[in-house]
C-alpha atoms as a PDB file:
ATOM      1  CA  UNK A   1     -30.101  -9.686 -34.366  1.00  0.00           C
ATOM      2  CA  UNK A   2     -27.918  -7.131 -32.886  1.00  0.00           C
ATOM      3  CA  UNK A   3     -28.096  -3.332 -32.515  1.00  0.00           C
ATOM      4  CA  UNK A   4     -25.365  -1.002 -32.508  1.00  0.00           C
ATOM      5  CA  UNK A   5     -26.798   1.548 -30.282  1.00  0.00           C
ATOM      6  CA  UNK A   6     -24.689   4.271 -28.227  1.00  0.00           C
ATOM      7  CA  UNK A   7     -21.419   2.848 -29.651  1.00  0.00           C
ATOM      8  CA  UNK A   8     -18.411   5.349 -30.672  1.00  0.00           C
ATOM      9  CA  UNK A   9     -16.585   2.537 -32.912  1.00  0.00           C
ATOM     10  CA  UNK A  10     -17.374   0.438 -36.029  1.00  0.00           C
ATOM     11  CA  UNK A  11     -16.927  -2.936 -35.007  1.00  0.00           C
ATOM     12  CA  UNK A  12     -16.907  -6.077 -37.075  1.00  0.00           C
ATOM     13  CA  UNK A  13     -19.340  -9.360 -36.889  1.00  0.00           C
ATOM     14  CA  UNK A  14     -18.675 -12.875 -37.452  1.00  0.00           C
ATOM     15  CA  UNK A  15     -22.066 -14.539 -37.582  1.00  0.00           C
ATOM     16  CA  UNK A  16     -21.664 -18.730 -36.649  1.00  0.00           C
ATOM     17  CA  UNK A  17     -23.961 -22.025 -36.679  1.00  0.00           C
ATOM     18  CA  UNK A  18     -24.582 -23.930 -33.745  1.00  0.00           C
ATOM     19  CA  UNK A  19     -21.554 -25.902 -34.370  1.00  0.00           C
ATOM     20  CA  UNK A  20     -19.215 -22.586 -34.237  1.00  0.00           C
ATOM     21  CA  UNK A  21     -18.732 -22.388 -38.493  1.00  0.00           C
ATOM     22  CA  UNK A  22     -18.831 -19.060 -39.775  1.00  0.00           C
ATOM     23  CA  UNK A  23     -21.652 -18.459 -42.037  1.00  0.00           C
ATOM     24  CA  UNK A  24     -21.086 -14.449 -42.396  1.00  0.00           C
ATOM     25  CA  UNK A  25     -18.463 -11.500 -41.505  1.00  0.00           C
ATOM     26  CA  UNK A  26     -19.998  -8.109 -41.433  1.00  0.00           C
ATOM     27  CA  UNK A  27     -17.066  -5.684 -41.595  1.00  0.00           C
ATOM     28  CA  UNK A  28     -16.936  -2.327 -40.609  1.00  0.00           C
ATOM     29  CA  UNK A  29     -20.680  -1.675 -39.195  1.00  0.00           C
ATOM     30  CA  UNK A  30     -21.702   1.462 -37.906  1.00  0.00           C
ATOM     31  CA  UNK A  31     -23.006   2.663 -34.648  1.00  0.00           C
ATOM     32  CA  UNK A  32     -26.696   3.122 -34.594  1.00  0.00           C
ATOM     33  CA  UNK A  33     -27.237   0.382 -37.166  1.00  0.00           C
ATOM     34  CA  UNK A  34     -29.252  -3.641 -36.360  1.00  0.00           C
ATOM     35  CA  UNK A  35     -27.892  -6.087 -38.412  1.00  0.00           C
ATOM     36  CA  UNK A  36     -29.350  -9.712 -38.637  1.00  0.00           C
ATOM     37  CA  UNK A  37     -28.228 -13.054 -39.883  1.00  0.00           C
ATOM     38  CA  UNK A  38     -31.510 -15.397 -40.165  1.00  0.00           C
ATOM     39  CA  UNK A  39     -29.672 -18.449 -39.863  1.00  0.00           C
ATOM     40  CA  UNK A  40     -26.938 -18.045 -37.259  1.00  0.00           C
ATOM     41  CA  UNK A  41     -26.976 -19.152 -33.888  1.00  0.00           C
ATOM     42  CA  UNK A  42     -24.449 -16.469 -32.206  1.00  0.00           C
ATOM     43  CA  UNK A  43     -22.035 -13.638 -33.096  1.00  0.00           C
ATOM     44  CA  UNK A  44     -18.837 -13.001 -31.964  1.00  0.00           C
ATOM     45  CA  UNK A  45     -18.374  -8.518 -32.356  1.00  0.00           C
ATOM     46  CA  UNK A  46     -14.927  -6.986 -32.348  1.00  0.00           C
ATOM     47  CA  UNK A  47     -13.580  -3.730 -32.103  1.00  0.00           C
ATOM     48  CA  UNK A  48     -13.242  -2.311 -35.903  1.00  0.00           C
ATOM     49  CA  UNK A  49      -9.476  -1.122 -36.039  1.00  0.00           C
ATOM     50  CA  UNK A  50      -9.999   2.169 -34.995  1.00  0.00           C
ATOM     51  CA  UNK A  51     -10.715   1.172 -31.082  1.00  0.00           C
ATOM     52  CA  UNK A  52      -7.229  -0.010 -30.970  1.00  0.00           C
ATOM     53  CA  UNK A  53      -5.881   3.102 -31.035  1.00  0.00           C
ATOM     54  CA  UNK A  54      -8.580   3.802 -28.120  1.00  0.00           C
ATOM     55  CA  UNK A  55      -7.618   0.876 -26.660  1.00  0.00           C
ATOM     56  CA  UNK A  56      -3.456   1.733 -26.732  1.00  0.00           C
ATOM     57  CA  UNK A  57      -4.205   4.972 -25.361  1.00  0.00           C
ATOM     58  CA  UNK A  58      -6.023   3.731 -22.216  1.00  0.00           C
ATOM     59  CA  UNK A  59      -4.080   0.662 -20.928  1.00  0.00           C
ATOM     60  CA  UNK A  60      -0.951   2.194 -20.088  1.00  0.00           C
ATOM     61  CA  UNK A  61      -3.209   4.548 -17.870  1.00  0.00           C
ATOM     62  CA  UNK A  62      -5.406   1.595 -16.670  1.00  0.00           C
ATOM     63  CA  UNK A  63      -1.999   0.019 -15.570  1.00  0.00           C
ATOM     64  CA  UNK A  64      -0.558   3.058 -13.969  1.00  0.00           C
ATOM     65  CA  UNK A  65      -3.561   3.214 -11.619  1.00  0.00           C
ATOM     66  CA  UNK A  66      -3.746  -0.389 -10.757  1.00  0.00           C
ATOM     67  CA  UNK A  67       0.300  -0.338 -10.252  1.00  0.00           C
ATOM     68  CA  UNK A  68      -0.204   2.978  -7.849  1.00  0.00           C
ATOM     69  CA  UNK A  69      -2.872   1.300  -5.782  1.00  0.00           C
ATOM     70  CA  UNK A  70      -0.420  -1.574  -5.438  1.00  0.00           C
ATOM     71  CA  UNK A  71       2.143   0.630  -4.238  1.00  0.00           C
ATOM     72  CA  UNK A  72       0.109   2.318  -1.520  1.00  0.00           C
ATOM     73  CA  UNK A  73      -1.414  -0.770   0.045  1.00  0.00           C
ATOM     74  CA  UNK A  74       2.119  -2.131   0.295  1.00  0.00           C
ATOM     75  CA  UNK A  75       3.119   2.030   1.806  1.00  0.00           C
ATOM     76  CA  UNK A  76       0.144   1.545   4.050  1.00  0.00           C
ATOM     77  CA  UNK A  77       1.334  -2.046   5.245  1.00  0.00           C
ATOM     78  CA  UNK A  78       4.496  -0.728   5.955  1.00  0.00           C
ATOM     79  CA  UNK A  79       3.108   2.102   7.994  1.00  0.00           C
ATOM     80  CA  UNK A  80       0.582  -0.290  10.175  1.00  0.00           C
ATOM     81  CA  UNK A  81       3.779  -2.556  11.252  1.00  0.00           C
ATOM     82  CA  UNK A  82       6.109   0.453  11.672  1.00  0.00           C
ATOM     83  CA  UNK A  83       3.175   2.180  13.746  1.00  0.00           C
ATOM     84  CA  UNK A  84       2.728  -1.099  15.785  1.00  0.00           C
ATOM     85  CA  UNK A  85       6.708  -2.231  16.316  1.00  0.00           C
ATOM     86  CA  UNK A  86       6.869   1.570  17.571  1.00  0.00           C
ATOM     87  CA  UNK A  87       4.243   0.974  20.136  1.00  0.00           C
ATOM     88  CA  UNK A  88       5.354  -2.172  21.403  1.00  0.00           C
ATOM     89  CA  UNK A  89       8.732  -1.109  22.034  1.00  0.00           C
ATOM     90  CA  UNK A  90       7.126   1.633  24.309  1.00  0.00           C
ATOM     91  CA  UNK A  91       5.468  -0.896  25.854  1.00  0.00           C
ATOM     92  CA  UNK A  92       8.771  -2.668  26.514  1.00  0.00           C
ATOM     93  CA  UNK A  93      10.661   0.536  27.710  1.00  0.00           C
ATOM     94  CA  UNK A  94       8.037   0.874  29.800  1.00  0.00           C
ATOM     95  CA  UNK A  95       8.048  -2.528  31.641  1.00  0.00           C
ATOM     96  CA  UNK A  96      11.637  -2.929  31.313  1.00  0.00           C
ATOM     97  CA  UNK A  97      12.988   0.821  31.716  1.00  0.00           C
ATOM     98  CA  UNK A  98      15.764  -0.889  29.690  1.00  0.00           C
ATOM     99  CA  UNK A  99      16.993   1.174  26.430  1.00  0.00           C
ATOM    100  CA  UNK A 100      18.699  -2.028  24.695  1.00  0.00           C
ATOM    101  CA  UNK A 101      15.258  -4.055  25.553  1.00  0.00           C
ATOM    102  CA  UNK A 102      13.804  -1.489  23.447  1.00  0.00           C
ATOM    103  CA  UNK A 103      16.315  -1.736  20.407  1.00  0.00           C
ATOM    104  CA  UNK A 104      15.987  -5.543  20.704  1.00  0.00           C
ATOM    105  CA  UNK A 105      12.395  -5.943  20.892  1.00  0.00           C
ATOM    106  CA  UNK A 106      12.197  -3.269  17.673  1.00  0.00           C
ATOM    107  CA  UNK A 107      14.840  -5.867  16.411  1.00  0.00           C
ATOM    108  CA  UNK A 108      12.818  -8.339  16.387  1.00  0.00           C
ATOM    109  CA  UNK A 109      10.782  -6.823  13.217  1.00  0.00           C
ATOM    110  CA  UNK A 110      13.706  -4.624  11.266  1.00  0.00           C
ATOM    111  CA  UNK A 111      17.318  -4.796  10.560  1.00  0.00           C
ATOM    112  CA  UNK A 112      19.296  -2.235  12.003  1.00  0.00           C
ATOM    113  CA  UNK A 113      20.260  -0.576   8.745  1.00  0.00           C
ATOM    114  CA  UNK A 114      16.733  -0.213   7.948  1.00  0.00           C
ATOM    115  CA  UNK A 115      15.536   2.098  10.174  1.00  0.00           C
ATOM    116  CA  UNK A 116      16.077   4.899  12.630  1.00  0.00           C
ATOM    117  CA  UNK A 117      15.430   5.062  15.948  1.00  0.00           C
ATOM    118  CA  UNK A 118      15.298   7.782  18.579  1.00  0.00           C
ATOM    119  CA  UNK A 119      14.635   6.960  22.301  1.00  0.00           C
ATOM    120  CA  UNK A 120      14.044   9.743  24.691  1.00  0.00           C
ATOM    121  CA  UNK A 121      14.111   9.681  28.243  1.00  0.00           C
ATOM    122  CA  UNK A 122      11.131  12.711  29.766  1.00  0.00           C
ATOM    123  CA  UNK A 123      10.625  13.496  33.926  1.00  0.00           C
ATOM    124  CA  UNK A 124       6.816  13.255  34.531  1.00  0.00           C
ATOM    125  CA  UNK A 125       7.168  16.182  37.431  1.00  0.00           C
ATOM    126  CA  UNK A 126       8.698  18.573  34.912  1.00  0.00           C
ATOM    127  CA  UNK A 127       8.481  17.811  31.426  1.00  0.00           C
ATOM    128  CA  UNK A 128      11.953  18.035  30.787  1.00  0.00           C
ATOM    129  CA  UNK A 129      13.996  15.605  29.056  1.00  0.00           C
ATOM    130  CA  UNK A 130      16.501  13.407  31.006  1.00  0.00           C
ATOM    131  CA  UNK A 131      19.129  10.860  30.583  1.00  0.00           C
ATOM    132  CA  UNK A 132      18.395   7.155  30.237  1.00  0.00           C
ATOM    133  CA  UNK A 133      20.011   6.281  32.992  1.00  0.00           C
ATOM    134  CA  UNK A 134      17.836   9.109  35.486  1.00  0.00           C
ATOM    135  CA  UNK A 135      14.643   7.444  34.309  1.00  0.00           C
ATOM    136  CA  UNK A 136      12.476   6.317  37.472  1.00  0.00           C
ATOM    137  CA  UNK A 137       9.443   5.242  38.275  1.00  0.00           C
ATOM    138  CA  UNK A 138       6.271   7.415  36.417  1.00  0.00           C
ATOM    139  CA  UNK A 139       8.850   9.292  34.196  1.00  0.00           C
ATOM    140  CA  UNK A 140       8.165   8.882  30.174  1.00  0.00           C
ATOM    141  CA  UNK A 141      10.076   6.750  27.631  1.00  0.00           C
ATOM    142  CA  UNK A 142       9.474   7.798  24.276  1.00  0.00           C
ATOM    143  CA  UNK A 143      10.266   5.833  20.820  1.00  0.00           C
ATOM    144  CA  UNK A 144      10.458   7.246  17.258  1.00  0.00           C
ATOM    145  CA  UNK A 145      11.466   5.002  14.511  1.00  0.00           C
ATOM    146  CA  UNK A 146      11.602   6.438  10.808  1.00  0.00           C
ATOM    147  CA  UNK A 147      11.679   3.831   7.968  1.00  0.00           C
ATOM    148  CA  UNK A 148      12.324   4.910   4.197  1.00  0.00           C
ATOM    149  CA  UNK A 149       9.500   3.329   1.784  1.00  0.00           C
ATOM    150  CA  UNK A 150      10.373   2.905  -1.696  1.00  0.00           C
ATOM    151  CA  UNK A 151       7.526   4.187  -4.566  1.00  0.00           C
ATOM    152  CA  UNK A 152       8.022   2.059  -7.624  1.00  0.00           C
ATOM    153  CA  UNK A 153       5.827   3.966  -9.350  1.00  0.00           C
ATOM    154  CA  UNK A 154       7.180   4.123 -13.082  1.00  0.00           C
ATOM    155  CA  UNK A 155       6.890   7.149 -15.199  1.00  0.00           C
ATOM    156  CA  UNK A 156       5.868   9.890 -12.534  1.00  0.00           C
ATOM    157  CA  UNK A 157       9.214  10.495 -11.034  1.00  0.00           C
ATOM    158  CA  UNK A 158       8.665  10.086  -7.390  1.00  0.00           C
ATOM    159  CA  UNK A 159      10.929   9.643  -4.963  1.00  0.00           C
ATOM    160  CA  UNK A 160      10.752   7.335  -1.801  1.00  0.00           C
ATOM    161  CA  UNK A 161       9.920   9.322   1.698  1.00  0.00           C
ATOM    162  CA  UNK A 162       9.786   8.456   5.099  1.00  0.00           C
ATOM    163  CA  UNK A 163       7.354   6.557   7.556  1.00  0.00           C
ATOM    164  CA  UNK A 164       7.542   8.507  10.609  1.00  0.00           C
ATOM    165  CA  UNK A 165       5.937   6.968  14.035  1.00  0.00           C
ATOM    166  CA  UNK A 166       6.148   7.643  17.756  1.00  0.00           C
ATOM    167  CA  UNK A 167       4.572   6.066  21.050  1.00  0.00           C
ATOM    168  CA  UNK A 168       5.510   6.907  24.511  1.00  0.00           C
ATOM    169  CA  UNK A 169       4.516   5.140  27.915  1.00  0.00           C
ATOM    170  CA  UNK A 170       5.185   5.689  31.137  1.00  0.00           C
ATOM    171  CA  UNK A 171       7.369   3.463  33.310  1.00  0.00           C
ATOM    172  CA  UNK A 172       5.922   0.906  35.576  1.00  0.00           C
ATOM    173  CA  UNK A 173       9.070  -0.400  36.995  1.00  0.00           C
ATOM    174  CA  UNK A 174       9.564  -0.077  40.609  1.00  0.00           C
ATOM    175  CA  UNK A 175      13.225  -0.818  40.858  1.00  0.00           C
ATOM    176  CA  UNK A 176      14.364   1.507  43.418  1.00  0.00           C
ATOM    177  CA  UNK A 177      18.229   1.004  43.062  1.00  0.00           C
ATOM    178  CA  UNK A 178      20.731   2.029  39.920  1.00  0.00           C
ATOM    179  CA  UNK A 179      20.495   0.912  37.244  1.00  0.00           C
ATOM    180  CA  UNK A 180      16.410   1.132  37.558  1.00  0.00           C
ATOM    181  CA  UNK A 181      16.131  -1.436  35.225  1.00  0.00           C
ATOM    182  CA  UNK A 182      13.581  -4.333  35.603  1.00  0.00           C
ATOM    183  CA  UNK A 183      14.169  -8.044  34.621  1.00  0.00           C
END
């Protein structure tokens, strides 16, 4: 026995033995209706045609959403690594006080046409910003790196846009002697 209770659709019943041979089809059944078959052992219901077209209108939908979350774990992925290659090159700037030890170590994670990357050089008495090559001692190197991620989102015209992080640290080196750099 089966009830039909709170359904919007008709749906259709194939009533089978315990050795799966169909002993009845019910087409076309009604919501709000029981229907029993006194000798079957199970039934298998279906959608009556009409939740097909319910169906059709849903899935592309259903798909749309499960594609977008997709695309923003992979956008927050890409933001985590960019936030922590952007963090650790600070961290060598700051040890190193060595601009190309800063490209190299970002390097290690992105190609150089993937990215962009802006080092600047700041003078912890005054705040202003200096050369590379005046950096000392408890002055400031800071690193921005900007990385374009794609959306691949289909139908909803979106374009890609930019991942945008920036660390700083302060320099540690005690080379007293040009070129201030530290080994």
């Amino acid at each position: 026995m089966i009830h039909t209770g709170f359904m919007r659709y008709d749906l259709d019943l194939i009533w089978i033995d315990r050795k799966g041979r169909v002993i009845r089809k019910d087409f076309r059944v009604r919501p709000w209706r029981i229907q029993r078959c006194k000798n079957a052992w199970g039934v298998i219901e279906k959608p009556s045609g009409q939740a097909l077209v319910e169906t059709a209108l849903i899935i592309p939908l259903l798909l749309l959403f499960v594609f977008g979350f997709l695309q923003l774990s992979v956008a927050v992925t890409a933001k985590q690594k960019l936030h922590y290659v952007t963090h650790y090159a600070a961290q060598v700037g700051g040890i190193t006080n060595d601009d190309l030890r800063v490209l190299g170590a970002i390097g290690e994670f992105y190609e150089e046409d993937e990215i962009a990357v802006n080092i600047q050089s700041f003078s912890m008495q005054n705040q202003q910003e200096i050369l590379s090559s005046e950096r000392r001692t408890s002055d400031r190197v800071q690193v921005q790196i900007s990385h374009p991620a794609p959306l691949n989102i289909l139908l909803l015209g979106l374009s890609d846009f930019d991942l945008v992080s920036q660390a700083s640290s302060i320099i540690y080196c005690q080379e007293n002697a040009p070129p201030f750099t530290c080994s």
